[in-house]
PDB file of N, CA and C in Angstrom:
ATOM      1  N   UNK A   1      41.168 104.101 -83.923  1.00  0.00           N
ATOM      2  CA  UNK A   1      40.999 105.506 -84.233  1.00  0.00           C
ATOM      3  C   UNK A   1      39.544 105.751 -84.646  1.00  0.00           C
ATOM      4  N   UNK A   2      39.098 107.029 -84.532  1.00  0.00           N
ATOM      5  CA  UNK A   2      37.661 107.377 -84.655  1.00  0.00           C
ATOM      6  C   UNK A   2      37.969 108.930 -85.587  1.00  0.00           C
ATOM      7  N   UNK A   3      36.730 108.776 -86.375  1.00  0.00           N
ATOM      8  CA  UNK A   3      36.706 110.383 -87.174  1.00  0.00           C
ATOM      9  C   UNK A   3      35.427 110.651 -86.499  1.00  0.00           C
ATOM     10  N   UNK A   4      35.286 112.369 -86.368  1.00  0.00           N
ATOM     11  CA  UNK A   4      34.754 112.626 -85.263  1.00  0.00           C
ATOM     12  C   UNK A   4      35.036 114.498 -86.089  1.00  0.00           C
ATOM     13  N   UNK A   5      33.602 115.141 -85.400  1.00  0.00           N
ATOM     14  CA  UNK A   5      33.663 116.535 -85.584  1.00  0.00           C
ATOM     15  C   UNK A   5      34.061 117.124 -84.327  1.00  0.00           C
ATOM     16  N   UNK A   6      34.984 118.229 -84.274  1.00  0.00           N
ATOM     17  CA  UNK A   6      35.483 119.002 -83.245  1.00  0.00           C
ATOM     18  C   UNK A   6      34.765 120.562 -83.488  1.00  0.00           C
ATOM     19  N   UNK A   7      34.523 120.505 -82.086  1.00  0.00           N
ATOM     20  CA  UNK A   7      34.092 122.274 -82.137  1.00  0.00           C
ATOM     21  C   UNK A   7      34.579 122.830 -81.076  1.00  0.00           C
ATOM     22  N   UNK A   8      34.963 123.830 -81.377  1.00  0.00           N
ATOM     23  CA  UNK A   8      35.913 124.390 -80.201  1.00  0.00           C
ATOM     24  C   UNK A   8      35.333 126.278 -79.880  1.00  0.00           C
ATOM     25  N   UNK A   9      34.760 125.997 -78.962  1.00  0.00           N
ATOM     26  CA  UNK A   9      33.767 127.666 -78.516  1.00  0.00           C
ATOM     27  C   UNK A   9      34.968 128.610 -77.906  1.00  0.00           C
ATOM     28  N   UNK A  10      35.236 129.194 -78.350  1.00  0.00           N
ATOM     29  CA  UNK A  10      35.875 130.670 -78.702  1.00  0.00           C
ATOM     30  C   UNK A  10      36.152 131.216 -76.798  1.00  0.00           C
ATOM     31  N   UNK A  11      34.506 131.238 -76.703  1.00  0.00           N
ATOM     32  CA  UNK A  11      33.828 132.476 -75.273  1.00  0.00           C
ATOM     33  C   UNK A  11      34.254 131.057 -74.365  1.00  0.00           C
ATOM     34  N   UNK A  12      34.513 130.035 -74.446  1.00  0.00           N
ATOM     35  CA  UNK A  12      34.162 129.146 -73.059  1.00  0.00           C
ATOM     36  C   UNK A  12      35.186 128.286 -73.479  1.00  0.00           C
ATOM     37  N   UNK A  13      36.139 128.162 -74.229  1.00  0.00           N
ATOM     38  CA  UNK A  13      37.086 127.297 -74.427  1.00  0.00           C
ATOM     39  C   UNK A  13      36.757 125.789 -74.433  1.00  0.00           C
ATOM     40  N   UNK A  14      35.556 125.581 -74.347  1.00  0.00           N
ATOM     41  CA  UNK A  14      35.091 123.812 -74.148  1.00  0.00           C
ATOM     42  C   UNK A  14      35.127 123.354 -75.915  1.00  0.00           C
ATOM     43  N   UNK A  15      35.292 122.148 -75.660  1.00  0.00           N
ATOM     44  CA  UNK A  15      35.791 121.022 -76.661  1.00  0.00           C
ATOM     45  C   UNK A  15      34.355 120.369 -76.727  1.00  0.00           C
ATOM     46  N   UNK A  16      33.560 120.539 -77.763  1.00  0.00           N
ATOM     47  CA  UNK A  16      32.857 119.547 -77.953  1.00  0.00           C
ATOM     48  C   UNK A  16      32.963 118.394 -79.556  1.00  0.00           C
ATOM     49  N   UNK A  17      32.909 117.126 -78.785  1.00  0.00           N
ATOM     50  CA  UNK A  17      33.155 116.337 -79.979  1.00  0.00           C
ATOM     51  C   UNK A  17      31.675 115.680 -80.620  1.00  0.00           C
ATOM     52  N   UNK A  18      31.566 115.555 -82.187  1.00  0.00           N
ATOM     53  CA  UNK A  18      30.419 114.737 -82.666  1.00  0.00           C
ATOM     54  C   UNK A  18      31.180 113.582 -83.110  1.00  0.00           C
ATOM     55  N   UNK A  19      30.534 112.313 -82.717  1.00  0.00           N
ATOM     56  CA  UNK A  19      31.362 111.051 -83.340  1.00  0.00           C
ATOM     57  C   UNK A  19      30.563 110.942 -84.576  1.00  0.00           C
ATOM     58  N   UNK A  20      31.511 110.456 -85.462  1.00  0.00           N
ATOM     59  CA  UNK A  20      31.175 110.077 -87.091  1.00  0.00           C
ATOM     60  C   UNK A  20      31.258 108.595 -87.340  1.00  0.00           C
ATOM     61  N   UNK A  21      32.569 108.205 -87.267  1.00  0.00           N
ATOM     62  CA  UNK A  21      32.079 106.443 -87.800  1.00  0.00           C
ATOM     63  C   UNK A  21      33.847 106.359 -86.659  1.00  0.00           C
ATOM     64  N   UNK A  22      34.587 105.077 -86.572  1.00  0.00           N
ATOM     65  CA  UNK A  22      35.460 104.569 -86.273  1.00  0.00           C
ATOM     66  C   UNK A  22      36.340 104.538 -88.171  1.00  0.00           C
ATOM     67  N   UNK A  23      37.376 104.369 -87.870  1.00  0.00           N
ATOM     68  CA  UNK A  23      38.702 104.663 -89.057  1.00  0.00           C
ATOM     69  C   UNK A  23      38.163 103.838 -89.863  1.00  0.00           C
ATOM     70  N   UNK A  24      38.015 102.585 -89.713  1.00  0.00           N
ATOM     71  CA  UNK A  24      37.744 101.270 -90.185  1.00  0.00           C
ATOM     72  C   UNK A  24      36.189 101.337 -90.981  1.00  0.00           C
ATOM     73  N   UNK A  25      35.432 101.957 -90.016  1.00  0.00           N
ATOM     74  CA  UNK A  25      34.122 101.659 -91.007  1.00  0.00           C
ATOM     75  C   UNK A  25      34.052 102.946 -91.535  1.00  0.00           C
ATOM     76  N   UNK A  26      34.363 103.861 -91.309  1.00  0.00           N
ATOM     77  CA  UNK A  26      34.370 105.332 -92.402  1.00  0.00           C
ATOM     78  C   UNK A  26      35.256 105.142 -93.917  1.00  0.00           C
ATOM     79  N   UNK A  27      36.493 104.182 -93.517  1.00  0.00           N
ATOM     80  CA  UNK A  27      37.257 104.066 -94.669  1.00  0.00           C
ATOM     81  C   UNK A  27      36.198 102.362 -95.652  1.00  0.00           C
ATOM     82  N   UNK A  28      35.552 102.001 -95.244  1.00  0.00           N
ATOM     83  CA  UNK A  28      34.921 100.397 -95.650  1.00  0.00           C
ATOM     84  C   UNK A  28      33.637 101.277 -96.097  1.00  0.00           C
ATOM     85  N   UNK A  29      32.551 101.944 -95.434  1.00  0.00           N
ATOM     86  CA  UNK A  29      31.474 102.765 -96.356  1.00  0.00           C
ATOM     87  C   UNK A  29      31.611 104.376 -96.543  1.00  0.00           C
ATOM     88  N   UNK A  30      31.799 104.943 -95.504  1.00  0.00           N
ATOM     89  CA  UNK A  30      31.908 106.535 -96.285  1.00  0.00           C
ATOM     90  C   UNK A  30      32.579 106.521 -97.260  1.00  0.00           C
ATOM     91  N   UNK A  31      33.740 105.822 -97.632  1.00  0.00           N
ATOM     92  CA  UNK A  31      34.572 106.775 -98.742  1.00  0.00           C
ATOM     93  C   UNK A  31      34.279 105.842 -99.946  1.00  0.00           C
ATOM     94  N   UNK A  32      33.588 105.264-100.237  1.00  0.00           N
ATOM     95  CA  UNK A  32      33.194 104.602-101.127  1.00  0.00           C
ATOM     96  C   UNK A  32      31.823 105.277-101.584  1.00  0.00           C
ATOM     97  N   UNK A  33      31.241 105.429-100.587  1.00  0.00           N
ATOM     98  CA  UNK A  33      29.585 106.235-100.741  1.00  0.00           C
ATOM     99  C   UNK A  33      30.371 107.646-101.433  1.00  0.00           C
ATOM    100  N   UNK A  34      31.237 108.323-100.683  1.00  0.00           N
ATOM    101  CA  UNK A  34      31.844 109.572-100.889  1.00  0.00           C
ATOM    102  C   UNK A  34      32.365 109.776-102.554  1.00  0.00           C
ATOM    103  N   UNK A  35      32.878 108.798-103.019  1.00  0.00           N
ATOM    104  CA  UNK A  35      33.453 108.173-104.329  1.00  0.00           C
ATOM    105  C   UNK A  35      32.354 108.470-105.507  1.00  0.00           C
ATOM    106  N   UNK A  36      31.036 107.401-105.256  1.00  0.00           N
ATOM    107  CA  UNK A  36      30.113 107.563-106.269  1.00  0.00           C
ATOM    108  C   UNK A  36      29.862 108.394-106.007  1.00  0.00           C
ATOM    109  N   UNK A  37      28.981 109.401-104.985  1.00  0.00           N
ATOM    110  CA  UNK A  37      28.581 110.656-105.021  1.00  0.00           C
ATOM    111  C   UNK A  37      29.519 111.841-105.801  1.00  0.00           C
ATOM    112  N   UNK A  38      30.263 111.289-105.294  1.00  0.00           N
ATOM    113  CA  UNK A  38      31.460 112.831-105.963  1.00  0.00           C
ATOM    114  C   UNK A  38      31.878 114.071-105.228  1.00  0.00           C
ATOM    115  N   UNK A  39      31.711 113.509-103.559  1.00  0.00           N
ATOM    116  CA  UNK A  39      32.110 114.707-102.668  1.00  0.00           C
ATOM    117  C   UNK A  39      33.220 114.813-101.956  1.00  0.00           C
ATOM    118  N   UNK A  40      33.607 116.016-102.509  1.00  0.00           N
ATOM    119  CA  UNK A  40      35.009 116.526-102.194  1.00  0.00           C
ATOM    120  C   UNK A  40      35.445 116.983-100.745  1.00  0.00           C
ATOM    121  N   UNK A  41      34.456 117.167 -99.557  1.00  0.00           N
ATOM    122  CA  UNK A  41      34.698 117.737 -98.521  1.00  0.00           C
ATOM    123  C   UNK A  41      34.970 116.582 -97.605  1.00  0.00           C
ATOM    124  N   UNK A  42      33.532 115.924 -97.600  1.00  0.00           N
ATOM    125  CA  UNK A  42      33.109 114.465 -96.460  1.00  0.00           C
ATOM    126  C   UNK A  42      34.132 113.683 -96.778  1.00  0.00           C
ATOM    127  N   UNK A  43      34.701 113.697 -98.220  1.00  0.00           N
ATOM    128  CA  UNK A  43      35.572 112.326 -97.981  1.00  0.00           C
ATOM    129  C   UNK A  43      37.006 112.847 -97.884  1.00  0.00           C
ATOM    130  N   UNK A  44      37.330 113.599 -97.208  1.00  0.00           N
ATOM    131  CA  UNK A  44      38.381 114.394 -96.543  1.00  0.00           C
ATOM    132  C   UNK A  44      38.337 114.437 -94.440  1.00  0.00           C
ATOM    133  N   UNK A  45      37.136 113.725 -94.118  1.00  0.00           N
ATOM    134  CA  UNK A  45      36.902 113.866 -93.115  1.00  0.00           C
ATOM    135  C   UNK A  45      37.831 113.223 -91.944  1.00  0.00           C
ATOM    136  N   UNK A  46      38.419 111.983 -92.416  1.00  0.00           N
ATOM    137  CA  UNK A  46      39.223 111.135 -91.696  1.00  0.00           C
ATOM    138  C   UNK A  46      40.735 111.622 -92.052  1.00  0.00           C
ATOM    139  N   UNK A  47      41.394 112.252 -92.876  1.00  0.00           N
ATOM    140  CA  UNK A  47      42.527 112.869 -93.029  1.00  0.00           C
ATOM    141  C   UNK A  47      43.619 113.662 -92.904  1.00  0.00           C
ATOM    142  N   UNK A  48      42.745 114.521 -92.150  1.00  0.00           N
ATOM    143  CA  UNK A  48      43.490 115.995 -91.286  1.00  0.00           C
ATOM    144  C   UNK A  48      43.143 116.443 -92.262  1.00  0.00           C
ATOM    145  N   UNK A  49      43.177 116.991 -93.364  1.00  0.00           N
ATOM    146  CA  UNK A  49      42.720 118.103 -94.600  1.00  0.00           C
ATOM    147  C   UNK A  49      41.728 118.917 -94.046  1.00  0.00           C
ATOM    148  N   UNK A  50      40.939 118.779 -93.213  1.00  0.00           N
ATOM    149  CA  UNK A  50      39.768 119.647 -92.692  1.00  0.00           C
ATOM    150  C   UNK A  50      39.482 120.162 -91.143  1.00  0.00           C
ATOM    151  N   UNK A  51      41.439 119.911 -90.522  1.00  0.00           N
ATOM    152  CA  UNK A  51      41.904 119.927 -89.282  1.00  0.00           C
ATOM    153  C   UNK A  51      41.129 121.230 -88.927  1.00  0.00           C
ATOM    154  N   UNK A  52      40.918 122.308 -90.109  1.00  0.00           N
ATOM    155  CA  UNK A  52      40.567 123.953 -89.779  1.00  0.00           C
ATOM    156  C   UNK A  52      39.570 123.882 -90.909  1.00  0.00           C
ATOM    157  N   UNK A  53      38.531 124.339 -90.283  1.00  0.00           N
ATOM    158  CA  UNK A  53      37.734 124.697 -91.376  1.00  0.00           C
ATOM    159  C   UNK A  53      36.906 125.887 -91.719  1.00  0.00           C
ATOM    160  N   UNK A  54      36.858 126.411 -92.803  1.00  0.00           N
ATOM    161  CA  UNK A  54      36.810 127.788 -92.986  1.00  0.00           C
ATOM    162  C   UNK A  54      35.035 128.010 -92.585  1.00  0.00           C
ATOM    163  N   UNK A  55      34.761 129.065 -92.102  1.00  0.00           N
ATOM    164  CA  UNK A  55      33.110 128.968 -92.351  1.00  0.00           C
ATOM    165  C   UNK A  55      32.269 129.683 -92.893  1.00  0.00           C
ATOM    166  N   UNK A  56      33.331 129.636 -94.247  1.00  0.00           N
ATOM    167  CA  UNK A  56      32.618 129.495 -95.977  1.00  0.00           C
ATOM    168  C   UNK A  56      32.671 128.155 -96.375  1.00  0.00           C
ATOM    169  N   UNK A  57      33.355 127.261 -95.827  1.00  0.00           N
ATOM    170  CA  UNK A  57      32.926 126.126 -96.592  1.00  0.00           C
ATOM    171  C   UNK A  57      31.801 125.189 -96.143  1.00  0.00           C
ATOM    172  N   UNK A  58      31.217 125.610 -94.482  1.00  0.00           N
ATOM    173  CA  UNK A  58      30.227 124.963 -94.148  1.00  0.00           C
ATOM    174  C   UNK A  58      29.121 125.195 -94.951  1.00  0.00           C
ATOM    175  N   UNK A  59      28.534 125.607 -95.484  1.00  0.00           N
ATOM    176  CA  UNK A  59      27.454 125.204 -96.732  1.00  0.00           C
ATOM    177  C   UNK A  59      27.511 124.206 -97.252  1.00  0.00           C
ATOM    178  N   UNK A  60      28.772 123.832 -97.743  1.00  0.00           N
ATOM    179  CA  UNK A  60      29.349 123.234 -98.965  1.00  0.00           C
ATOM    180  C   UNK A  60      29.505 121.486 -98.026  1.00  0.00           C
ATOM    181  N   UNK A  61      29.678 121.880 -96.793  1.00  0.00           N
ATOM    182  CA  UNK A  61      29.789 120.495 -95.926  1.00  0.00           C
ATOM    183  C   UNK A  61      28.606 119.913 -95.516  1.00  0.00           C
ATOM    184  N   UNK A  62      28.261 121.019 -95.236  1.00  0.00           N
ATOM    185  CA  UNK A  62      26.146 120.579 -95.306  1.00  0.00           C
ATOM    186  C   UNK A  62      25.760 119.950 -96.315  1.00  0.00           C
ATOM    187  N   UNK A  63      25.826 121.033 -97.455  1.00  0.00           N
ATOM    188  CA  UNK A  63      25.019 120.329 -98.726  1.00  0.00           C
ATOM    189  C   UNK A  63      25.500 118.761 -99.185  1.00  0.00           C
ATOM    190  N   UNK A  64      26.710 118.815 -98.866  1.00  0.00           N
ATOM    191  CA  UNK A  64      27.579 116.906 -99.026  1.00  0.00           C
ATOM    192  C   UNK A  64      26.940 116.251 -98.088  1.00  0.00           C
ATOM    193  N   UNK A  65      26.989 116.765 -96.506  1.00  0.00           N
ATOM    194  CA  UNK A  65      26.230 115.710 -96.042  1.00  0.00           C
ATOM    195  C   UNK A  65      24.741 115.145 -96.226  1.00  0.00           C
ATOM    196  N   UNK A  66      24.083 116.126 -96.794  1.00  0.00           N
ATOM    197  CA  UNK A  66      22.844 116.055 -97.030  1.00  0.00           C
ATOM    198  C   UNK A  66      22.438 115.380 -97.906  1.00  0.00           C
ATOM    199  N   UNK A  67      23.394 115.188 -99.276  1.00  0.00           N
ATOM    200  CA  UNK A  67      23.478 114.365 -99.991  1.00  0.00           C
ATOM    201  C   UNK A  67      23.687 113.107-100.082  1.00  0.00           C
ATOM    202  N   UNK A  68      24.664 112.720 -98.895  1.00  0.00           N
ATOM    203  CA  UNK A  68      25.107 111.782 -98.624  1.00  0.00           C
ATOM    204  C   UNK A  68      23.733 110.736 -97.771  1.00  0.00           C
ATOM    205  N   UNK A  69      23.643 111.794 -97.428  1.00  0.00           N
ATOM    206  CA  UNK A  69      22.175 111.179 -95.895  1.00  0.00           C
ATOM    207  C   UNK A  69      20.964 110.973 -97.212  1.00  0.00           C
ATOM    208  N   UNK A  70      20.773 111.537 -98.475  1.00  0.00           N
ATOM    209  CA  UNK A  70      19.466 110.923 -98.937  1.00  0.00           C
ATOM    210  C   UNK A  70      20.343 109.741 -99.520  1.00  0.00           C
ATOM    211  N   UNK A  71      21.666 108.935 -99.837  1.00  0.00           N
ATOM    212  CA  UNK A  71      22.055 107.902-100.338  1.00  0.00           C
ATOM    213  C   UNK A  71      21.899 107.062 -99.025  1.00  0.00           C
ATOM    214  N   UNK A  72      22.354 107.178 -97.789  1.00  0.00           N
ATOM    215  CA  UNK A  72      22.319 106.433 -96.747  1.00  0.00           C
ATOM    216  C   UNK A  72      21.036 105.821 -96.554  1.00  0.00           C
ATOM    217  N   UNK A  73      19.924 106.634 -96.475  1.00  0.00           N
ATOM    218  CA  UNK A  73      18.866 106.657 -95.959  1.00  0.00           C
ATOM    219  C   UNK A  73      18.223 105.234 -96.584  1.00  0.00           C
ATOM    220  N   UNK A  74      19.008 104.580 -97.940  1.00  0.00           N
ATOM    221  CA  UNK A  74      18.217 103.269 -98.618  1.00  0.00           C
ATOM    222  C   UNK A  74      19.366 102.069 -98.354  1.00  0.00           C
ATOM    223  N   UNK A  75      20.624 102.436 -97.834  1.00  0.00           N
ATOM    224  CA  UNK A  75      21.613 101.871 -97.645  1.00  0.00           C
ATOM    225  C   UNK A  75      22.018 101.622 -96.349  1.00  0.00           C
ATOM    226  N   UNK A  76      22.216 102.835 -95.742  1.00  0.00           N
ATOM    227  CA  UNK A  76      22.790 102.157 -94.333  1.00  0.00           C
ATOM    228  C   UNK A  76      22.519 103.078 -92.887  1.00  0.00           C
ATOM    229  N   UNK A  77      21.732 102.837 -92.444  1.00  0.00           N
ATOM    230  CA  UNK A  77      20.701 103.392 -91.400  1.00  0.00           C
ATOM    231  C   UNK A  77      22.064 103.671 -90.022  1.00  0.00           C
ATOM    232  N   UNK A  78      23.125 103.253 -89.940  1.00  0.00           N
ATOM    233  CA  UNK A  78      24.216 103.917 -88.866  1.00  0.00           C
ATOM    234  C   UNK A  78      24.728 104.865 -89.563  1.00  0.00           C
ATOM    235  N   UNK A  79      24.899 105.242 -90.978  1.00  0.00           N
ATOM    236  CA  UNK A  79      25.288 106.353 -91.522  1.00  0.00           C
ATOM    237  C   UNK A  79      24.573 107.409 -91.299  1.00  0.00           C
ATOM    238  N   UNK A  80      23.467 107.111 -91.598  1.00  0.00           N
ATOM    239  CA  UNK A  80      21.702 108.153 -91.176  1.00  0.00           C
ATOM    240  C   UNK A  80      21.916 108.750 -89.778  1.00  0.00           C
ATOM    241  N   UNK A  81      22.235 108.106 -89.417  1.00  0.00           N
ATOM    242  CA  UNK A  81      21.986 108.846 -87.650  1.00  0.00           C
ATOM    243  C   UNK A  81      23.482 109.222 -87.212  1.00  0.00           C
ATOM    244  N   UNK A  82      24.651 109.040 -87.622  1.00  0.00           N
ATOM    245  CA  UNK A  82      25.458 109.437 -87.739  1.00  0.00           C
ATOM    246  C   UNK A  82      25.800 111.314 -88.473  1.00  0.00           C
ATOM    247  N   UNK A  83      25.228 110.851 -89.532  1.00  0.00           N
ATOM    248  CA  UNK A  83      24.988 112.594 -90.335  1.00  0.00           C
ATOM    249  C   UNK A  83      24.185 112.987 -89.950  1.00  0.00           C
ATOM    250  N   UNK A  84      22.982 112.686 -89.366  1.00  0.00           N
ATOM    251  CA  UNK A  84      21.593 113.542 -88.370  1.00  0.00           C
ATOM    252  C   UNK A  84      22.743 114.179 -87.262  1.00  0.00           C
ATOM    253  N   UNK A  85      23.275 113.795 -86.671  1.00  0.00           N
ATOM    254  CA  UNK A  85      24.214 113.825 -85.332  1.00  0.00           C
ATOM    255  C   UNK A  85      24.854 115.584 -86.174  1.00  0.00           C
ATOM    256  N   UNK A  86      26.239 115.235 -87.122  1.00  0.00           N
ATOM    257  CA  UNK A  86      26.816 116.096 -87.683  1.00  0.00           C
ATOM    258  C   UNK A  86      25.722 117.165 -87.941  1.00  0.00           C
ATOM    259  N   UNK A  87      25.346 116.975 -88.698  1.00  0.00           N
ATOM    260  CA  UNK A  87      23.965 118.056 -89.030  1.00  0.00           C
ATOM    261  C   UNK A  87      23.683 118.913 -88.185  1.00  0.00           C
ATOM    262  N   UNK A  88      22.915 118.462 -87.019  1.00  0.00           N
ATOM    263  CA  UNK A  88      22.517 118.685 -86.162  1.00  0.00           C
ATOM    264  C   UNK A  88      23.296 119.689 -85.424  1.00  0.00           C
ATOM    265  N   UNK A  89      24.563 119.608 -84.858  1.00  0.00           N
ATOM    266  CA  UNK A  89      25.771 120.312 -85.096  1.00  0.00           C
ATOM    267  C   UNK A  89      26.295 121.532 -85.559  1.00  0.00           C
ATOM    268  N   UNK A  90      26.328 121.190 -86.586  1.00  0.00           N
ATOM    269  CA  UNK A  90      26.629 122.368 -87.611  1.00  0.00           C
ATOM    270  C   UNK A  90      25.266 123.267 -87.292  1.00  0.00           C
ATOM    271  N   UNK A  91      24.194 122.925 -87.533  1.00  0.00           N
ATOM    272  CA  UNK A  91      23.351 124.159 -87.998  1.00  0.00           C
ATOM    273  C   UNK A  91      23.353 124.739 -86.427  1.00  0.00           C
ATOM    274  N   UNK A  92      23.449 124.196 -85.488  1.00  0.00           N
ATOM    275  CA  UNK A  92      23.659 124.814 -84.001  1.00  0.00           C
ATOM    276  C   UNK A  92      24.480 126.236 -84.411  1.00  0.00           C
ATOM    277  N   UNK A  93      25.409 125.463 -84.363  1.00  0.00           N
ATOM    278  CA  UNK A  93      26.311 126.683 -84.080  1.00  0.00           C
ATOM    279  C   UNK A  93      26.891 127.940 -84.873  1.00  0.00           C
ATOM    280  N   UNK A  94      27.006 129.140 -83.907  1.00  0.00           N
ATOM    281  CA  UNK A  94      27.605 130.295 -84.684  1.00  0.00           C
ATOM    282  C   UNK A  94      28.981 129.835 -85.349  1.00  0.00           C
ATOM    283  N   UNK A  95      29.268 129.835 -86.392  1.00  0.00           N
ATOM    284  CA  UNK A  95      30.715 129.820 -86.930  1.00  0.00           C
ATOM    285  C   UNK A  95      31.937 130.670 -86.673  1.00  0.00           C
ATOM    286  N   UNK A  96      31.142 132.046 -86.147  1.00  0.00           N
ATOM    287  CA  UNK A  96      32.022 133.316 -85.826  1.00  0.00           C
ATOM    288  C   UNK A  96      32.576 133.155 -84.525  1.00  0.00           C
ATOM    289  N   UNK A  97      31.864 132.098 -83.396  1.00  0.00           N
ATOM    290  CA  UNK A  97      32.311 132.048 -82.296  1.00  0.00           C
ATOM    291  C   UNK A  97      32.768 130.453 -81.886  1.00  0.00           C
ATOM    292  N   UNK A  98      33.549 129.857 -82.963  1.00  0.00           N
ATOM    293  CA  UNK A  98      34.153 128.975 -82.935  1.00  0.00           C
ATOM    294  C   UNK A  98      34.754 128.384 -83.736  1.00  0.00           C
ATOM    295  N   UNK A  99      35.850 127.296 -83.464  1.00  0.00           N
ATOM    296  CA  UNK A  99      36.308 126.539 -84.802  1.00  0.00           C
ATOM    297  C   UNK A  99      35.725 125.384 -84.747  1.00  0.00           C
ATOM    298  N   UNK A 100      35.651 124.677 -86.025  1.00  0.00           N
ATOM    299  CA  UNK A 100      35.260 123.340 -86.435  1.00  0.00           C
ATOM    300  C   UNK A 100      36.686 122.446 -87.501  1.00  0.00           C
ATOM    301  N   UNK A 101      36.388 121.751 -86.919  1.00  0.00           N
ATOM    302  CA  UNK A 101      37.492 120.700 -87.479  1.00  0.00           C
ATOM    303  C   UNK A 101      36.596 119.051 -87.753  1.00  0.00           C
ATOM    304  N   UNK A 102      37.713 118.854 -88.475  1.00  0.00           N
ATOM    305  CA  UNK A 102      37.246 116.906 -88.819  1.00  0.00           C
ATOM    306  C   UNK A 102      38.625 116.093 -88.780  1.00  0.00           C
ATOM    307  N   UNK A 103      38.649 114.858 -88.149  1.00  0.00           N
ATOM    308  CA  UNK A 103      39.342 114.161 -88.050  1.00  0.00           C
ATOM    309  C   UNK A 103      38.766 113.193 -87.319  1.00  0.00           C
TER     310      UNK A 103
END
């Protein structure tokens, strides 16, 4: 299994996926990184809890990842380019003309 961002465009019905980590290494470093930090969104990512996501809470998923990416950045360089990826992502897109999900 893989956790992975879903975006789903409204006007064109296409599925685009961002890969995040595989089950195994998201549950072995994200949720441990997720733990000390203290973020409530990212470490919901592999769970279904964030199957729908509102887009009022993308701020709030940004600012975690962003946080997360200055802890990575001395720790673990596939996390880094992993949340560059997500990032990258998110700030793309209109929220009004699509859904976003995590799993």
């Amino acid at each position: 299994m893989t956790v992975s961002l879903g975006i789903k465009h409204h006007d064109s019905g296409a599925f685009d996926v961002v890969p995040i980590a595989t089950s195994d290494y998201f549950k072995r470093r994200w949720l441990p990184a997720c733990a000390h930090l203290g973020l409530r969104y990212v470490s919901h990512f592999h769970d279904g809890a964030l199957s729908t996501v509102s887009p009022d809470d993308l701020p709030d998923i940004v600012a975690e990842l962003e946080i997360l990416r200055a802890w990575a950045a001395a720790n673990d360089a596939f996390m880094v380019e992993r949340i560059d990826g997500v990032l990258r992502a998110l700030q793309a897109l209109d929220a009004t003309s699509c859904e976003v999900d995590f799993g």
